[in-house]
C-alpha atoms as a PDB file:
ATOM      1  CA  UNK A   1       5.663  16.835  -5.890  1.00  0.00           C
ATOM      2  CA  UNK A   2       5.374  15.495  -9.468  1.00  0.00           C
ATOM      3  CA  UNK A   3       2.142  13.899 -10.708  1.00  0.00           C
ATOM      4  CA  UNK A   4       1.729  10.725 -12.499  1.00  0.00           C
ATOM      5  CA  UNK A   5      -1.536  10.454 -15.031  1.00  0.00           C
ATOM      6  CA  UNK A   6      -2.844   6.357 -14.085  1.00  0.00           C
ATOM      7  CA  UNK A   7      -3.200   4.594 -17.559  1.00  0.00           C
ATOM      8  CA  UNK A   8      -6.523   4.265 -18.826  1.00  0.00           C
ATOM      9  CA  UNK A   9      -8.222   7.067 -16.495  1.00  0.00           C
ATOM     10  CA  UNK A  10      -7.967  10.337 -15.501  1.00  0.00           C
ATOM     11  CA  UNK A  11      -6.902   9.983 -12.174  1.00  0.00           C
ATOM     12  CA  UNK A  12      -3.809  12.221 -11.757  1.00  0.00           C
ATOM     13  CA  UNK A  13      -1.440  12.082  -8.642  1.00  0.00           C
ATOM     14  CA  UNK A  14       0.912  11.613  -6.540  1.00  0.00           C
ATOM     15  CA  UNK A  15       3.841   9.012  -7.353  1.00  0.00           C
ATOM     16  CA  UNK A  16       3.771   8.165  -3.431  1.00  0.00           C
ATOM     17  CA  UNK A  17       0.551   7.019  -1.905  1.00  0.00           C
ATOM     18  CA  UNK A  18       0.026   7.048   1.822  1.00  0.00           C
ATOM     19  CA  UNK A  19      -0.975   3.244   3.653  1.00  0.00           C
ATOM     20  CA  UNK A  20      -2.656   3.693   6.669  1.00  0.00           C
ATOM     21  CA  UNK A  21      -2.547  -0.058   7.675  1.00  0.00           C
ATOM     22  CA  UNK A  22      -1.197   1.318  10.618  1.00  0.00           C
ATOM     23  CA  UNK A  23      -3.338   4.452  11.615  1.00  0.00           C
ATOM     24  CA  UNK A  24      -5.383   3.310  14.659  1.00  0.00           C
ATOM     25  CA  UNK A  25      -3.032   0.963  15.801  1.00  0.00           C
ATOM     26  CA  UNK A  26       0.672   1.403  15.753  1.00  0.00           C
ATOM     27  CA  UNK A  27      -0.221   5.128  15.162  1.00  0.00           C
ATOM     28  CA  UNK A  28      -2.631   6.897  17.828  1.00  0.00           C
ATOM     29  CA  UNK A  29      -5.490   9.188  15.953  1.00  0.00           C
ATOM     30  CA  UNK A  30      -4.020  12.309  16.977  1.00  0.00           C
ATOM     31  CA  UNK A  31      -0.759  11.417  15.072  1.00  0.00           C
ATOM     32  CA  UNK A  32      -1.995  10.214  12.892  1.00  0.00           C
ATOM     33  CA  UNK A  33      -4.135  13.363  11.572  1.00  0.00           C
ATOM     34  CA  UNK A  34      -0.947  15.437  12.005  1.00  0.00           C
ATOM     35  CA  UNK A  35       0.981  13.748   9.646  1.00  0.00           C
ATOM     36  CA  UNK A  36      -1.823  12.790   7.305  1.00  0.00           C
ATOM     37  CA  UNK A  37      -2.079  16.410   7.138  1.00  0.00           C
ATOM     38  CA  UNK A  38       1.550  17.194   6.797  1.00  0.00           C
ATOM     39  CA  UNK A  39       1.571  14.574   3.564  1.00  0.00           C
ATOM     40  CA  UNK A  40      -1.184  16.183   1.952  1.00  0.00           C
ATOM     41  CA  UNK A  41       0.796  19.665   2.464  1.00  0.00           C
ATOM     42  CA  UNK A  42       3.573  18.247   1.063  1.00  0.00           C
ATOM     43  CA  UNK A  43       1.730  16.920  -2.542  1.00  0.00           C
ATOM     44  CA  UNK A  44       0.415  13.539  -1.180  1.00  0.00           C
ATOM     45  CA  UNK A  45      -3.237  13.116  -3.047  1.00  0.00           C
ATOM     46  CA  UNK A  46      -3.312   9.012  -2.443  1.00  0.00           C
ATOM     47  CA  UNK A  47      -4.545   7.354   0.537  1.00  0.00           C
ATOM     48  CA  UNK A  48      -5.057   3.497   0.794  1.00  0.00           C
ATOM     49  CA  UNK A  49      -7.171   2.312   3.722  1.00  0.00           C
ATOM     50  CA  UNK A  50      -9.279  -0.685   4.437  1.00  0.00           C
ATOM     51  CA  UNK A  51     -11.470  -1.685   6.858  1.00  0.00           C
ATOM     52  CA  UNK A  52      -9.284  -4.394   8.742  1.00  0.00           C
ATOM     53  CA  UNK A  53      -6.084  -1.419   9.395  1.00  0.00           C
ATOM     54  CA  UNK A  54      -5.386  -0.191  12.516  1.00  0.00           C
ATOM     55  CA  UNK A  55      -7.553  -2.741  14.432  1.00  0.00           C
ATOM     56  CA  UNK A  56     -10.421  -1.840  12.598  1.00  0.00           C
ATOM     57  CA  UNK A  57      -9.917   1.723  13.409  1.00  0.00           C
ATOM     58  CA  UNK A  58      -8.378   3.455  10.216  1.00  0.00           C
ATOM     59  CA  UNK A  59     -11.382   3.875   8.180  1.00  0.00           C
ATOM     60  CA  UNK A  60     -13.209   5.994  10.850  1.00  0.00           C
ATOM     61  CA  UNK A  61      -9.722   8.243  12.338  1.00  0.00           C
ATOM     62  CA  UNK A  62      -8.911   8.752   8.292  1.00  0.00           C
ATOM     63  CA  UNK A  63     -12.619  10.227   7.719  1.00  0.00           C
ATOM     64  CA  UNK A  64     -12.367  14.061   8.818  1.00  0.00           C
ATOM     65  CA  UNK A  65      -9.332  14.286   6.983  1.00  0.00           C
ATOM     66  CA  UNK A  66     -10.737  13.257   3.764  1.00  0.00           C
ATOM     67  CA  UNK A  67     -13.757  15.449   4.606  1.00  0.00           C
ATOM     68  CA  UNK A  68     -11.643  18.506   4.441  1.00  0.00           C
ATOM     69  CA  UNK A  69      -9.417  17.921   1.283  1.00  0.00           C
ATOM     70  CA  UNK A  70     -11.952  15.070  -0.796  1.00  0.00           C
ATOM     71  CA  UNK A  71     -12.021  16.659  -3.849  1.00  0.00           C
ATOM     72  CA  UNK A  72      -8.023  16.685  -3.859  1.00  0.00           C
ATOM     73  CA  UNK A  73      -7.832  13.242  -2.558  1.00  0.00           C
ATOM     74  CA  UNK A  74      -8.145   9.260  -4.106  1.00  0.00           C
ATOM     75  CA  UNK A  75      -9.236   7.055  -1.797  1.00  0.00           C
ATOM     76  CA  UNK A  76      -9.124   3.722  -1.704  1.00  0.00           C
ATOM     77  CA  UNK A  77     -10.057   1.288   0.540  1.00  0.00           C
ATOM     78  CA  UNK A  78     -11.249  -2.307   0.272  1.00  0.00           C
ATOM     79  CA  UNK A  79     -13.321  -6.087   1.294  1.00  0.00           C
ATOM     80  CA  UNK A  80     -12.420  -9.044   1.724  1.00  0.00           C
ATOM     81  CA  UNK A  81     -10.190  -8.912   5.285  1.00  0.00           C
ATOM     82  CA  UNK A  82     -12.266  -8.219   8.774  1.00  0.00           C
ATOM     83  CA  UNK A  83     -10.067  -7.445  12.003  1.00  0.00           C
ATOM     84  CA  UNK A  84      -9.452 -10.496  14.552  1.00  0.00           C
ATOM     85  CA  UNK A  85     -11.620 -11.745  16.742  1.00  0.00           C
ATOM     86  CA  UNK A  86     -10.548 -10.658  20.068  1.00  0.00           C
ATOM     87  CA  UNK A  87     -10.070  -6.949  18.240  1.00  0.00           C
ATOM     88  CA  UNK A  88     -11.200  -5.007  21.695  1.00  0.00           C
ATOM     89  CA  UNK A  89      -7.758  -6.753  23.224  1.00  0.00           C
ATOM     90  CA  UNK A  90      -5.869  -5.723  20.653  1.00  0.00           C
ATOM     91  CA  UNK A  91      -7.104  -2.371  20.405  1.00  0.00           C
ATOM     92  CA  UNK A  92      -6.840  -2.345  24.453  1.00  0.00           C
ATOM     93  CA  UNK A  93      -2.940  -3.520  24.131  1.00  0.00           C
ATOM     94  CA  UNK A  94      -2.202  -0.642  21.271  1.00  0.00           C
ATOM     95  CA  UNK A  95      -3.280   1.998  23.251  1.00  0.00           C
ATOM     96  CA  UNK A  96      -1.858   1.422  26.516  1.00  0.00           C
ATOM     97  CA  UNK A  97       1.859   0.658  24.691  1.00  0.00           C
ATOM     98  CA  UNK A  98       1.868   3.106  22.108  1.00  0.00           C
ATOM     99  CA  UNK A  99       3.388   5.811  24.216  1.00  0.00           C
ATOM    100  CA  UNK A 100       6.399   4.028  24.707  1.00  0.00           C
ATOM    101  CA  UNK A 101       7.571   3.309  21.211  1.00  0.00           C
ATOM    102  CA  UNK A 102       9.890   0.085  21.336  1.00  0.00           C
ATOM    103  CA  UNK A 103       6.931  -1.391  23.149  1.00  0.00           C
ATOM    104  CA  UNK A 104       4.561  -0.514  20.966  1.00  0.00           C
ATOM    105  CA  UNK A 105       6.918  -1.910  18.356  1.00  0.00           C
ATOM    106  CA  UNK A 106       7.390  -5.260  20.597  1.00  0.00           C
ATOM    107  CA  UNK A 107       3.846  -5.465  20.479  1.00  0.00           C
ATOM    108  CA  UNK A 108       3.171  -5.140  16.599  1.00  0.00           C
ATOM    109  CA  UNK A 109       5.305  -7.745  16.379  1.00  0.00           C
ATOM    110  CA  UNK A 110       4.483  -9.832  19.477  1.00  0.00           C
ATOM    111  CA  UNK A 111       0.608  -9.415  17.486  1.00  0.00           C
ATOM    112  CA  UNK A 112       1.814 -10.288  13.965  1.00  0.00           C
ATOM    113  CA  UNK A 113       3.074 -13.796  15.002  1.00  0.00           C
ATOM    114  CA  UNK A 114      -0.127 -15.014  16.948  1.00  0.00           C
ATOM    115  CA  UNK A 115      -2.531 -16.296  14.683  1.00  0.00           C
ATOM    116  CA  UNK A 116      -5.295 -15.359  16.715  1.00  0.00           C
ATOM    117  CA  UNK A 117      -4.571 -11.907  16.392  1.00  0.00           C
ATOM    118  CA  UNK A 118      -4.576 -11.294  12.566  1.00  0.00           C
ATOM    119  CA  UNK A 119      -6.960 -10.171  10.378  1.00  0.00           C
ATOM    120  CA  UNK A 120      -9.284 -12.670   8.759  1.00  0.00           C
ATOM    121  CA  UNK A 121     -10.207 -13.291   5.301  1.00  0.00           C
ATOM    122  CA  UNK A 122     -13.811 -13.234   4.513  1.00  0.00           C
ATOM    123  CA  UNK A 123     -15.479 -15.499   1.921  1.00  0.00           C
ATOM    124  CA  UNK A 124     -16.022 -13.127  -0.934  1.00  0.00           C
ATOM    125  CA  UNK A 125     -19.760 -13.159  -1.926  1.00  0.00           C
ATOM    126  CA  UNK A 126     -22.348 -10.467  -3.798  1.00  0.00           C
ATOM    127  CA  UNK A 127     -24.243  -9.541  -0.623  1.00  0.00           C
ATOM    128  CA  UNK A 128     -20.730  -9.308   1.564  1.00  0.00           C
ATOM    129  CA  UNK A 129     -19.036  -6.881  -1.324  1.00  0.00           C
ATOM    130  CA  UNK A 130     -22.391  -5.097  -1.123  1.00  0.00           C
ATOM    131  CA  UNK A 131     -22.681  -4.541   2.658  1.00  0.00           C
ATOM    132  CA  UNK A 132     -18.652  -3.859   2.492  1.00  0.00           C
ATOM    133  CA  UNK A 133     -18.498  -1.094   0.525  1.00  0.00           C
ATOM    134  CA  UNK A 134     -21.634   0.841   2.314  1.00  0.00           C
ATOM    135  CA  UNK A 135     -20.024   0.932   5.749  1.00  0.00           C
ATOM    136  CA  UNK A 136     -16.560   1.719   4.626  1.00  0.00           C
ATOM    137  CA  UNK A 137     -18.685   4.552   2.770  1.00  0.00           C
ATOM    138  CA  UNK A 138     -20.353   5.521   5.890  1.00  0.00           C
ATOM    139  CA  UNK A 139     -17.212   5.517   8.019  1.00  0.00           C
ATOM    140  CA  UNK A 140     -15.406   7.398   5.494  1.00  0.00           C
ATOM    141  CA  UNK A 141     -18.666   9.561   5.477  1.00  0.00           C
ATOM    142  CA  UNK A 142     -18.082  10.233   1.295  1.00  0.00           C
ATOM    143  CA  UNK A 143     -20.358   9.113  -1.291  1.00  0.00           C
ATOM    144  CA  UNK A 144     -18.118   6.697  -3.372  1.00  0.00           C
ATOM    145  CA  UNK A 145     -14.274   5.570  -3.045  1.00  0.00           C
ATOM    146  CA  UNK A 146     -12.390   6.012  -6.183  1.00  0.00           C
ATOM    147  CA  UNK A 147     -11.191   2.479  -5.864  1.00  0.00           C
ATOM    148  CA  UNK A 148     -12.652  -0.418  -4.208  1.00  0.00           C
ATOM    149  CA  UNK A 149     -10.446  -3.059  -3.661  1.00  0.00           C
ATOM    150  CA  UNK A 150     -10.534  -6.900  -3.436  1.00  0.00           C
ATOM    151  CA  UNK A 151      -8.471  -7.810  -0.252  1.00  0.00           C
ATOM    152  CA  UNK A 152      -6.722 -10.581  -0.687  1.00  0.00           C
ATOM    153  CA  UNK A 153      -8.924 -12.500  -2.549  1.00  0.00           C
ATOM    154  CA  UNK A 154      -8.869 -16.224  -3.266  1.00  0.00           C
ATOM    155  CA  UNK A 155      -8.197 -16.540  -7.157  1.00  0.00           C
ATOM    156  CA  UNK A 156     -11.321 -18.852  -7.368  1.00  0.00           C
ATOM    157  CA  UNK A 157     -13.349 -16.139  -6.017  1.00  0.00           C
ATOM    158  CA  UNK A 158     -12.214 -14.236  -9.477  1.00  0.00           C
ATOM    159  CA  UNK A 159     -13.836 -16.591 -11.760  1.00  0.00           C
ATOM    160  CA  UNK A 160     -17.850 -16.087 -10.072  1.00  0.00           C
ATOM    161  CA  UNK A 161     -19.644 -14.457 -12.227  1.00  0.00           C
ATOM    162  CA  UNK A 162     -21.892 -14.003  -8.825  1.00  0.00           C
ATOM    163  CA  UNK A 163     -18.804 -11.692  -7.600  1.00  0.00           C
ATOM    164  CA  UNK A 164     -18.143  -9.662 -10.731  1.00  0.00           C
ATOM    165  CA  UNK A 165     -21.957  -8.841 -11.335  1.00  0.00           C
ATOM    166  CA  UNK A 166     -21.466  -6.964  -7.558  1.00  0.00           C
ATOM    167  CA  UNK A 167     -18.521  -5.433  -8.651  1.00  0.00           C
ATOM    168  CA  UNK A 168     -20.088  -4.076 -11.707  1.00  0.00           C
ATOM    169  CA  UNK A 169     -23.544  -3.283  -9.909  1.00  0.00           C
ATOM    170  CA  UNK A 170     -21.250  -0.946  -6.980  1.00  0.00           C
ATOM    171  CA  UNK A 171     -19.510   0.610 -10.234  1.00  0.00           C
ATOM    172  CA  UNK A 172     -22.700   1.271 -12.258  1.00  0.00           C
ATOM    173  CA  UNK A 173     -24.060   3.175  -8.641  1.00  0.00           C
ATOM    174  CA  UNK A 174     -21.509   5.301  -8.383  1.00  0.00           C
ATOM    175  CA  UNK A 175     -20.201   4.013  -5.216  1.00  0.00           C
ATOM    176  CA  UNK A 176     -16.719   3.244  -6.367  1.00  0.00           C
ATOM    177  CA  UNK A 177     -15.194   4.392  -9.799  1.00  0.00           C
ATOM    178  CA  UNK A 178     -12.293   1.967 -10.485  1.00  0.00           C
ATOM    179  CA  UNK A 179     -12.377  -1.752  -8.877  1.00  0.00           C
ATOM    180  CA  UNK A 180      -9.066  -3.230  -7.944  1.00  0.00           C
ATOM    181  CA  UNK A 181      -7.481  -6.390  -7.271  1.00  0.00           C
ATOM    182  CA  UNK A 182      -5.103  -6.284  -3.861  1.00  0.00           C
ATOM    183  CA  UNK A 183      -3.404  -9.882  -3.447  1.00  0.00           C
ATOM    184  CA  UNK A 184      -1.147 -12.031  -4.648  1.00  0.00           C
ATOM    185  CA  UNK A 185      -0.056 -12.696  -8.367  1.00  0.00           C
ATOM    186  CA  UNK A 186      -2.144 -15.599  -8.553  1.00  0.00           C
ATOM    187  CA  UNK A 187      -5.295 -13.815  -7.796  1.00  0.00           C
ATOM    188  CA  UNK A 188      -4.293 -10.978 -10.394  1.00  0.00           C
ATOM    189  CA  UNK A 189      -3.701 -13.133 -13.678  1.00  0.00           C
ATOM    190  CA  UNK A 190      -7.264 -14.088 -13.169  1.00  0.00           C
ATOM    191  CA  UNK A 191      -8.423 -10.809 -12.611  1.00  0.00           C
ATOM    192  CA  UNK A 192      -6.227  -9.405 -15.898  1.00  0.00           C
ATOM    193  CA  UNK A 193      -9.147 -11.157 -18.387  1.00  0.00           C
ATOM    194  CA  UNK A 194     -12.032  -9.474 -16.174  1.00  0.00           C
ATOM    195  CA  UNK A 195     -12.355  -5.512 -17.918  1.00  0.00           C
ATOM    196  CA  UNK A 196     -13.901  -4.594 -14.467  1.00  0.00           C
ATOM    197  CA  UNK A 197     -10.417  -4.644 -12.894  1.00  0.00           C
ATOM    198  CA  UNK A 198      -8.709  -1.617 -13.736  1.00  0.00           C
ATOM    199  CA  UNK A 199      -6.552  -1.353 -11.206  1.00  0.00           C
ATOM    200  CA  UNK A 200      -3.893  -3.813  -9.343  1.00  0.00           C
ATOM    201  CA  UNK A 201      -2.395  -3.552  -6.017  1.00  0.00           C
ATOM    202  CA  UNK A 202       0.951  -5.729  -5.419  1.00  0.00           C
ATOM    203  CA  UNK A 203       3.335  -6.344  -2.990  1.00  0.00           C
ATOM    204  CA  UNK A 204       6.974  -5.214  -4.122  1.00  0.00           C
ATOM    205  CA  UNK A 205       8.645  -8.063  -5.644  1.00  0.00           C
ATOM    206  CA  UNK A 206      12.605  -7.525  -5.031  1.00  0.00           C
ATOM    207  CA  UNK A 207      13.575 -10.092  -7.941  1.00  0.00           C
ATOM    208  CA  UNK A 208      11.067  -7.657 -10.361  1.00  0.00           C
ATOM    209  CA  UNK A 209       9.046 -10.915 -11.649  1.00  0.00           C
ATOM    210  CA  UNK A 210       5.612  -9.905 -10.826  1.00  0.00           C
ATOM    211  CA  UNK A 211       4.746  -6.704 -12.328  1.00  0.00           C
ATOM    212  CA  UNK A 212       6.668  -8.009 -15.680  1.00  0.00           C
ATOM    213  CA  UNK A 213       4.181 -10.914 -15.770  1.00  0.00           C
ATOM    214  CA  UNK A 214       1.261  -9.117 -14.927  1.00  0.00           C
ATOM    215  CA  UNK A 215       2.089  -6.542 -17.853  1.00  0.00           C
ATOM    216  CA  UNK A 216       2.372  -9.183 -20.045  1.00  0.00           C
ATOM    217  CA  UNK A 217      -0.881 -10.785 -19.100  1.00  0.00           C
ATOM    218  CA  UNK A 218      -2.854  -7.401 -19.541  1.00  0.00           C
ATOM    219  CA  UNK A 219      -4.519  -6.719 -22.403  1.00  0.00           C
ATOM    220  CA  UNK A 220      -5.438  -2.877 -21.373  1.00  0.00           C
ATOM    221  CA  UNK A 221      -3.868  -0.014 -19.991  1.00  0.00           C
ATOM    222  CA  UNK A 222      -3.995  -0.317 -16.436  1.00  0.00           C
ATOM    223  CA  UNK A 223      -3.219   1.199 -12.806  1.00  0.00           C
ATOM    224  CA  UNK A 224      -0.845  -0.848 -10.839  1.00  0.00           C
ATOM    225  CA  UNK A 225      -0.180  -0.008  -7.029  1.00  0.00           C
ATOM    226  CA  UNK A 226       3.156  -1.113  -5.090  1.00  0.00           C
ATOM    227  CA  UNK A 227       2.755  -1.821  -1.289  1.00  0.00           C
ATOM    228  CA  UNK A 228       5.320  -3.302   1.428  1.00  0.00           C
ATOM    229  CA  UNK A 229       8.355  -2.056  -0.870  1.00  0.00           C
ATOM    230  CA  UNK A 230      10.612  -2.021   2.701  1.00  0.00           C
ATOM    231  CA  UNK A 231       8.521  -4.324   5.117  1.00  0.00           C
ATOM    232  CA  UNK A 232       8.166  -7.541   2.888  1.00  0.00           C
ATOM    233  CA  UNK A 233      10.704 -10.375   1.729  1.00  0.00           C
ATOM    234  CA  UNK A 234      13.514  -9.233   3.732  1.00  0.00           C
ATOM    235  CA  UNK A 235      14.884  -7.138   0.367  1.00  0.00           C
ATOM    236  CA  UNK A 236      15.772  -4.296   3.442  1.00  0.00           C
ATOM    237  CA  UNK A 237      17.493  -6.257   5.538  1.00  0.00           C
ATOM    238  CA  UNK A 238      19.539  -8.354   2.759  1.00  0.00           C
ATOM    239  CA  UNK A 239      20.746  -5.263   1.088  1.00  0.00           C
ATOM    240  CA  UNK A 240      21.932  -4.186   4.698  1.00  0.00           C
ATOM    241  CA  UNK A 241      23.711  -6.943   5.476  1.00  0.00           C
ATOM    242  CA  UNK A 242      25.640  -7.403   2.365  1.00  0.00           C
ATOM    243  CA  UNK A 243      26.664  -3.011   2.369  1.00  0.00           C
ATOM    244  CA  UNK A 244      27.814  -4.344   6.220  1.00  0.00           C
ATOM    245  CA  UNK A 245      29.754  -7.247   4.383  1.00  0.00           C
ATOM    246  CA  UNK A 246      31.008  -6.024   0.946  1.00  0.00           C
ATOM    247  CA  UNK A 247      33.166  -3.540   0.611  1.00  0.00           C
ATOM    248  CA  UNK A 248      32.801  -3.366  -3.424  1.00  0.00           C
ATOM    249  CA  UNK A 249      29.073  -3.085  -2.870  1.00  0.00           C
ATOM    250  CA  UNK A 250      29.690  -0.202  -1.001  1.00  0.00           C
ATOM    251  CA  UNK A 251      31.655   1.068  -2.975  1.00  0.00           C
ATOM    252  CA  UNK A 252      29.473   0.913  -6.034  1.00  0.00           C
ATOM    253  CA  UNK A 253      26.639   2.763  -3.999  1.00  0.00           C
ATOM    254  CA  UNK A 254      28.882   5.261  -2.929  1.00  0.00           C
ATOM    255  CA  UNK A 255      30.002   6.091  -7.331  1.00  0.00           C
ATOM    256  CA  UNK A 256      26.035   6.142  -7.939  1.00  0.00           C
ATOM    257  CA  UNK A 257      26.050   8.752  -5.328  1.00  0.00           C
ATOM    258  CA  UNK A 258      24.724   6.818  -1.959  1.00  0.00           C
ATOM    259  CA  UNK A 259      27.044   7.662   0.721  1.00  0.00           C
ATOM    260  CA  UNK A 260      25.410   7.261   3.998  1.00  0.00           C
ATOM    261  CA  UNK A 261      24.865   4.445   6.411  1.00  0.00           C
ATOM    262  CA  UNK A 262      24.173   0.854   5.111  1.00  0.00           C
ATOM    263  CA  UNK A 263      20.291   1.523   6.566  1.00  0.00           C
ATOM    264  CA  UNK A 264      20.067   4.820   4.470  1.00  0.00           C
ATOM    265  CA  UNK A 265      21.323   3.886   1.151  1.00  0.00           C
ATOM    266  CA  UNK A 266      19.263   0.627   1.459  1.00  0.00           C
ATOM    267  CA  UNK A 267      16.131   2.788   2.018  1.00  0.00           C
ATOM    268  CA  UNK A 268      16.735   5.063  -0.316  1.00  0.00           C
ATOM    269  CA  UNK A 269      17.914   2.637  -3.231  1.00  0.00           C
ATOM    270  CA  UNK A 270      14.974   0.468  -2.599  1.00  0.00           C
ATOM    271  CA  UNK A 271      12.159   3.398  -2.801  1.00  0.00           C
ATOM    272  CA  UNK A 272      13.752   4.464  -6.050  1.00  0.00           C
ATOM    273  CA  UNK A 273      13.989   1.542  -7.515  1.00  0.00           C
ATOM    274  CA  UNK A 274       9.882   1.091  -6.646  1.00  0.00           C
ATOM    275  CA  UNK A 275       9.459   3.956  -8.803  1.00  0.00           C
ATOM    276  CA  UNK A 276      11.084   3.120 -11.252  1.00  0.00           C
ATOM    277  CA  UNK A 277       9.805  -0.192 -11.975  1.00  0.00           C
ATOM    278  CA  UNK A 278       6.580   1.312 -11.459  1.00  0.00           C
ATOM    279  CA  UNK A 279       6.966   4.318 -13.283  1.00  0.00           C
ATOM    280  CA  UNK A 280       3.249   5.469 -13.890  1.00  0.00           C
ATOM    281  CA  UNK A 281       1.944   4.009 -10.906  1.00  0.00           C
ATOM    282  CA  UNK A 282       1.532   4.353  -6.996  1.00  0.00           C
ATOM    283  CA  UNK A 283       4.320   2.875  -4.594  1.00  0.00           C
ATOM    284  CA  UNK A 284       2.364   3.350  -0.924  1.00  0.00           C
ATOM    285  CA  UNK A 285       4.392   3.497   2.086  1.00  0.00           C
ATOM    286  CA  UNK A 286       3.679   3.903   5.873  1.00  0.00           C
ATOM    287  CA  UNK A 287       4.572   7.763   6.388  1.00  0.00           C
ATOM    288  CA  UNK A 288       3.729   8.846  10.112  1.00  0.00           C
ATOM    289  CA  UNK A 289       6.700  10.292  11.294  1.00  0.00           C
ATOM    290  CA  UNK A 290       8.036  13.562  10.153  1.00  0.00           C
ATOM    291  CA  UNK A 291      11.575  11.431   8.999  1.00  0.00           C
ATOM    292  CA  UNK A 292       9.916   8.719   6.749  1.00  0.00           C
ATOM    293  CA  UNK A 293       7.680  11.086   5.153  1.00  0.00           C
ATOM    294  CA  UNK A 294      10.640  13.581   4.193  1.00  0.00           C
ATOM    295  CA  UNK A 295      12.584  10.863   2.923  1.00  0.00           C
ATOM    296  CA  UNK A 296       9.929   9.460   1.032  1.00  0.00           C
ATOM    297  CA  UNK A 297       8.958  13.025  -0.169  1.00  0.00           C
ATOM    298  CA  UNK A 298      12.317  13.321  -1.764  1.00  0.00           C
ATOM    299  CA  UNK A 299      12.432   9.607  -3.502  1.00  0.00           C
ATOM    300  CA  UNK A 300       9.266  10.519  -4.775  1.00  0.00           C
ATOM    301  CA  UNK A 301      10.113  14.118  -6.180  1.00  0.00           C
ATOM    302  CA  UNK A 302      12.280  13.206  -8.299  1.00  0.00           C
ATOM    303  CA  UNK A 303      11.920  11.696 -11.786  1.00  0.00           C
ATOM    304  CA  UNK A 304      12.366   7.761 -11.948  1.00  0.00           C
ATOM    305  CA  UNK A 305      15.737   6.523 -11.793  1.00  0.00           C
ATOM    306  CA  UNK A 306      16.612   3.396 -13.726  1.00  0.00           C
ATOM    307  CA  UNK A 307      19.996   3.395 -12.633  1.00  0.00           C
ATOM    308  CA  UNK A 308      19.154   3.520  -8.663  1.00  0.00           C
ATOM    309  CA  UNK A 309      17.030   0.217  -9.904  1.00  0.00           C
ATOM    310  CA  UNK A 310      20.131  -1.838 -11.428  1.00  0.00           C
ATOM    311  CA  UNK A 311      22.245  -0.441  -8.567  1.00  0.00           C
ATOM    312  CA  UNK A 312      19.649  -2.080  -5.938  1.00  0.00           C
ATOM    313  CA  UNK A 313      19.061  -5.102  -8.144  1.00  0.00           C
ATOM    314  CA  UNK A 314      22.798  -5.625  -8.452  1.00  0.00           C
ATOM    315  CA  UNK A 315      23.481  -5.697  -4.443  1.00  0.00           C
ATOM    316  CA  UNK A 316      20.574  -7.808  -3.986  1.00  0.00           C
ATOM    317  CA  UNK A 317      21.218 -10.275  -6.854  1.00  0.00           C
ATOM    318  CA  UNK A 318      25.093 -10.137  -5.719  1.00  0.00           C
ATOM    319  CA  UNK A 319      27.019 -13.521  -4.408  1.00  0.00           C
END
């Protein structure tokens, strides 16, 4: 596994960063800790986590795995989202279909489109980001994360100076070394004027506008994180169906060296291109099955590819 040096600190790791949104949930514990452990064998030192993922469950499952590797590990985990209400349900409804996989799958998404059943979004405040960031301490049982993420914050929230005097308070403790914001664009342009943000957490942006703007709006080096680069915006599942539906386009994939099914060479074009538009950062991806985490092993081993970005940004962008 190569290592990437984050600009403006002296955290150095992994390209690939492991997202445990689903450890808990999707993903029973004892999987989970199997695979966690075959990443980390593998070169993984990045683990995102929050205390909303896997029904609320993530946080505590992820703990005796960071217990036994910390000092090889970044953590990072977050405030700002709190599991559903009716969380025992949902917890209750995981466990009994997750060992029959395309029911635990029908669930997740059964889950994902009832309102009542996602996570909520908290009203940021200094005694909330306070009390946040001691229990995700205690259920990670470490003494500080090194990041501490806004979840999903509302941009407003950005501008309190009540807010940022709680960030910098955790920081000046010792209970978190870099602060982060996790959200949308909107909530990081704010967030680029504050110096306490040093790090910025994105979903991947298949037309490559965000991270462009946000680079242009920072005035300091900076650590930027890519999540959802396969689950968000449908960039998969377009580049699919045009492969299925162009010929040319497959045959352009197939001279840059993809020959494989239409699934494959979107997978593969689309993690590349991640890294390369991201070059010095962390792309996270869900890796708890022995097949996702080879293949994003590989993407990730290998040095950043601009041409694998123009070849995905060409099929996308195509007629």
């Amino acid at each position: 596994m190569r290592r990437i040096v984050i600009p403006g600190t002296d955290i150095r790791t992994s390209p690939i960063g492991m997202g445990c949104a689903s450890l808990g949930s999707r993903i029973s514990p004892a999987q989970g800790r199997r695979m966690l452990e075959a990443a980390f064998e593998q070169g993984v030192t990045w683990y995102d986590v929050a205390p909303s993922y896997g029904a609320g469950r993530a946080e505590d499952i992820l703990a005796p795995f960071v217990a036994a590797h910390r000092d090889s590990l970044f953590i990072c985990s977050k405030a700002g989202l709190v599991p559903p209400k009716n969380n025992g349900l949902m917890r209750l409804a995981y466990d009994l279909g997750r060992p029959l996989v395309s029911v635990a799958r029908g669930l997740s998404r059964r889950f994902r489109a009832i309102k009542a059943t996602r996570n909520r979004r908290v009203a940021l405040s200094s005694d909330f980001l306070e009390a946040s960031i001691a229990a995700s301490l205690k259920r990670l049982r470490i003494d500080h994360l090194d990041v501490f993420a806004l979840h999903d914050p509302d941009p407003a929230d950005l501008e309190r100076d009540d807010v940022l005097r709680a960030l910098e308070r955790i920081v000046a403790r010792g209970q978190a070394h870099h602060i982060s914001m996790a959200g949308s664009l909107d909530a990081a342009l704010p967030a680029a004027a504050k110096p306490i943000f040093t790090f910025f957490q994105l979903a991947d942006d298949p037309d490559n506008r965000q991270l462009p703007v946000l680079r242009a709006a920072l005035a300091r080096p900076a650590g930027l994180v890519t999540h959802s680069v396969l689950g968000v915006g449908g960039a998969r599942y377009r580049m699919i169906n045009r492969l299925k539906t162009r010929p040319d386009l497959v045959a352009e994939a197939e001279a840059g060296g993809y020959r494989s099914r239409p699934e494959e060479i979107a997978t593969a074009l689309l993690m590349r291109r991640a890294f390369a538009v991201n070059p010095d950062g962390v792309v996270l991806s869900s890796m708890f099955s022995a097949g996702h985490l080879a293949d994003n092993i590989r993407h990730a081993a290998e040095p950043p590819d601009a041409t694998a970005a123009l070849l995905a940004e060409r099929i996308l962008s195509a007629p």
